[in-house]
Protein backbone atom coordinates (compact mmCIF):
# COMPACT_ATOMS: atom_id res chain seq x y z
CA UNK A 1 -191.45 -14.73 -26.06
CA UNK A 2 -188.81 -11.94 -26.37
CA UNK A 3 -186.37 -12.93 -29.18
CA UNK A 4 -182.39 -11.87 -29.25
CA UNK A 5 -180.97 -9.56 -31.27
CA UNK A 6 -177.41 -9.87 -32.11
CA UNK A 7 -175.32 -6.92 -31.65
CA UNK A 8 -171.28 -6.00 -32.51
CA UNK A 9 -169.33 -3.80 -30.35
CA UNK A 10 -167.90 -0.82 -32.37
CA UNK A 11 -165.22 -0.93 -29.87
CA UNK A 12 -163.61 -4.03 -29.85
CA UNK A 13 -165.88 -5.85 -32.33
CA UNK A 14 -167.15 -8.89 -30.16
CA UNK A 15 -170.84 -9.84 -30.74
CA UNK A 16 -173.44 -9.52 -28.07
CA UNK A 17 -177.26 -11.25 -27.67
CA UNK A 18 -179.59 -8.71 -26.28
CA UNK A 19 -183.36 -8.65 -25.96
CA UNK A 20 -184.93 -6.38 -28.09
CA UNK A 21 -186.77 -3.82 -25.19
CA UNK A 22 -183.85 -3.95 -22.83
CA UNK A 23 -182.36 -0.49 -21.95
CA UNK A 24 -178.55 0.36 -20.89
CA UNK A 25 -176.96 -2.62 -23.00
CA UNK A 26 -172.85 -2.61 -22.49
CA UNK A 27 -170.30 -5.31 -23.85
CA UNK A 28 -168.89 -7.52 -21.83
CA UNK A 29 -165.81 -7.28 -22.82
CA UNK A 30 -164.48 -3.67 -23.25
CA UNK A 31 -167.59 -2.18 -21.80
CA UNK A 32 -168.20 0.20 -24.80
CA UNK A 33 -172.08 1.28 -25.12
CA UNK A 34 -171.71 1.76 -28.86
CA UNK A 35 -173.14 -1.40 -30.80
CA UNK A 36 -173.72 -1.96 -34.61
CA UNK A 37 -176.72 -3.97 -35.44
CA UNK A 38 -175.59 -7.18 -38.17
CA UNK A 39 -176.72 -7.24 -41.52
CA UNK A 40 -178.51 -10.02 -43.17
CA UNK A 41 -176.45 -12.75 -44.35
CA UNK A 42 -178.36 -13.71 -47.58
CA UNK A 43 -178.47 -12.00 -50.44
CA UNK A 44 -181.77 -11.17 -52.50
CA UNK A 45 -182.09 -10.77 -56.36
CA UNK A 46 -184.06 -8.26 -58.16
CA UNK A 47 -185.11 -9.01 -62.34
CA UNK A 48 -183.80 -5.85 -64.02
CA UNK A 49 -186.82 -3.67 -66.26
């Protein structure tokens, strides 16, 4: 199974689902081939030394 990776135009800034080993990705919107890959949304916490 090939799983999605979500993607967000640096153009116009809608997100896009693409599979992971596809080539020549473009948004569907604008048609801009410059994406920004999303960060995480959690957060993780480190104990100070």
């Amino acid at each position: 199974m090939v799983e999605l990776i979500d993607y967000k135009c640096a153009t116009c800034g809608s997100i896009e689902s693409f599979h992971r080993e596809r080539n020549g990705i473009s948004c569907k919107a604008c048609g801009s081939r410059v994406f920004m890959k999303l960060r995480r949304t959690g957060t993780k916490k480190l104990n100070a030394e």
